[in-house]
Protein backbone atom coordinates (compact mmCIF):
# COMPACT_ATOMS: atom_id res chain seq x y z
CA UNK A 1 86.26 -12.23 -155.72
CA UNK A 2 87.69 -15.64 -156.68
CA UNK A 3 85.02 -18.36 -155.88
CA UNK A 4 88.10 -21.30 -157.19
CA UNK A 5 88.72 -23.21 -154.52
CA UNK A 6 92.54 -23.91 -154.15
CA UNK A 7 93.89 -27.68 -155.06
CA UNK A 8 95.00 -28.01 -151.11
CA UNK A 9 90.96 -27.24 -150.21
CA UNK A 10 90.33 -29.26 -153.00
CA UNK A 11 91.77 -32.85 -151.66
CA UNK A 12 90.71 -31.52 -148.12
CA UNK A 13 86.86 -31.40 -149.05
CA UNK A 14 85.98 -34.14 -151.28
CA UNK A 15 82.59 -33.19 -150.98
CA UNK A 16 81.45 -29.49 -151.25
CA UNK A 17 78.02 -28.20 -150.59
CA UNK A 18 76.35 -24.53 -151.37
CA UNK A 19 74.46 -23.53 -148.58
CA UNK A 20 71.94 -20.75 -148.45
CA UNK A 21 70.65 -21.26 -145.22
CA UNK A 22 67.43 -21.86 -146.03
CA UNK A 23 65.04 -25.00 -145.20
CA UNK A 24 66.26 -26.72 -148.48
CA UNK A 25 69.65 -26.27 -147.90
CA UNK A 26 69.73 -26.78 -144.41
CA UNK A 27 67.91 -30.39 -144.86
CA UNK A 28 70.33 -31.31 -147.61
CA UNK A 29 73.50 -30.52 -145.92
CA UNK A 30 72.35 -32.74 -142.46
CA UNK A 31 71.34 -35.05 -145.14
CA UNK A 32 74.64 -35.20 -146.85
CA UNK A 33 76.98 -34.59 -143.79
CA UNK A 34 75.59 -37.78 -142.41
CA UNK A 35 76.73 -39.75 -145.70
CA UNK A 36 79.85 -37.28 -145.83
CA UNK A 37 81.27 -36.65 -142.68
CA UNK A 38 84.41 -34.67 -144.58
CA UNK A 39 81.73 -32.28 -146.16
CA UNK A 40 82.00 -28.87 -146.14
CA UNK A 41 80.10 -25.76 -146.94
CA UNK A 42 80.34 -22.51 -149.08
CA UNK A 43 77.64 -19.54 -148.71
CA UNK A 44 77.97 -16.68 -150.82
CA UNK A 45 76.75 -13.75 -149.45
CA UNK A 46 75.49 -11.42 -152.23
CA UNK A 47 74.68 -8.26 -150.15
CA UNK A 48 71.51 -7.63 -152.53
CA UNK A 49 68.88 -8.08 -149.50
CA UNK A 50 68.82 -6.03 -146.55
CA UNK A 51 69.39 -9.04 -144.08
CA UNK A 52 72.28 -10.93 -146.04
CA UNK A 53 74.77 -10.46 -143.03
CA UNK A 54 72.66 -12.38 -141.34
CA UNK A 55 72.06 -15.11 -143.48
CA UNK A 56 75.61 -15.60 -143.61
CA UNK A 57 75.75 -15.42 -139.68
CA UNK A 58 72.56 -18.24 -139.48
CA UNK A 59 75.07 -20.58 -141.93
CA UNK A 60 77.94 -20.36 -139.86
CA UNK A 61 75.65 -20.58 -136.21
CA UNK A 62 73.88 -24.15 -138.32
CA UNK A 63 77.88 -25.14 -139.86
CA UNK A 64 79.40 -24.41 -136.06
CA UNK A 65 76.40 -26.46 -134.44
CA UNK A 66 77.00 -29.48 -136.60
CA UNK A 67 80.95 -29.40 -137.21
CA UNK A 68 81.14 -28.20 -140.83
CA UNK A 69 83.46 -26.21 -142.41
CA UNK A 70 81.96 -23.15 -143.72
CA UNK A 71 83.44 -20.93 -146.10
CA UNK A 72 81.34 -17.68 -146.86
CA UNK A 73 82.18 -15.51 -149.71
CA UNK A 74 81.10 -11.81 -149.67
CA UNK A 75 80.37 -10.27 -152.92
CA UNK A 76 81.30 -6.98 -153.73
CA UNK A 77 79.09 -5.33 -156.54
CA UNK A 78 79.94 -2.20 -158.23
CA UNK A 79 77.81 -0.69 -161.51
CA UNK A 80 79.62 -0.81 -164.21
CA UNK A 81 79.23 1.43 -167.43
């Protein structure tokens, strides 16, 4: 998984924020998407709690509601010797 965002999505988004979905998060990214209107969002989804799917699905419902670009990232862990 490749978390660099391309040039193009670069000079799209000049402002990026991480979003977790949480109360924090959620404030700051009204917060900011009233001083940025061009913001977007990333939420990387981790998969290391049982209800991670639907954080990621409670970012994109809050992103959707608001007209913010999401982009969620789903991690893919594997043990490694």
């Amino acid at each position: 998984m490749s978390i660099i965002l391309t040039w193009q999505e670069k000079l799209r988004f000049k402002h990026i924020v991480a979003f977790s979905g949480g109360l924090d998060s959620t404030v700051l990214l009204h917060q900011l998407h009233k001083q940025h209107p061009s913001l977007s969002a990333i939420h990387i989804n981790h998969r290391l709690q049982a209800d991670a799917d639907r954080f990621a699905d409670h970012c994109q419902k809050i992103c959707d509601e608001s007209n913010i670009p999401l982009t969620i990232y789903t991690a893919t862990l594997t043990d490694t010797p």
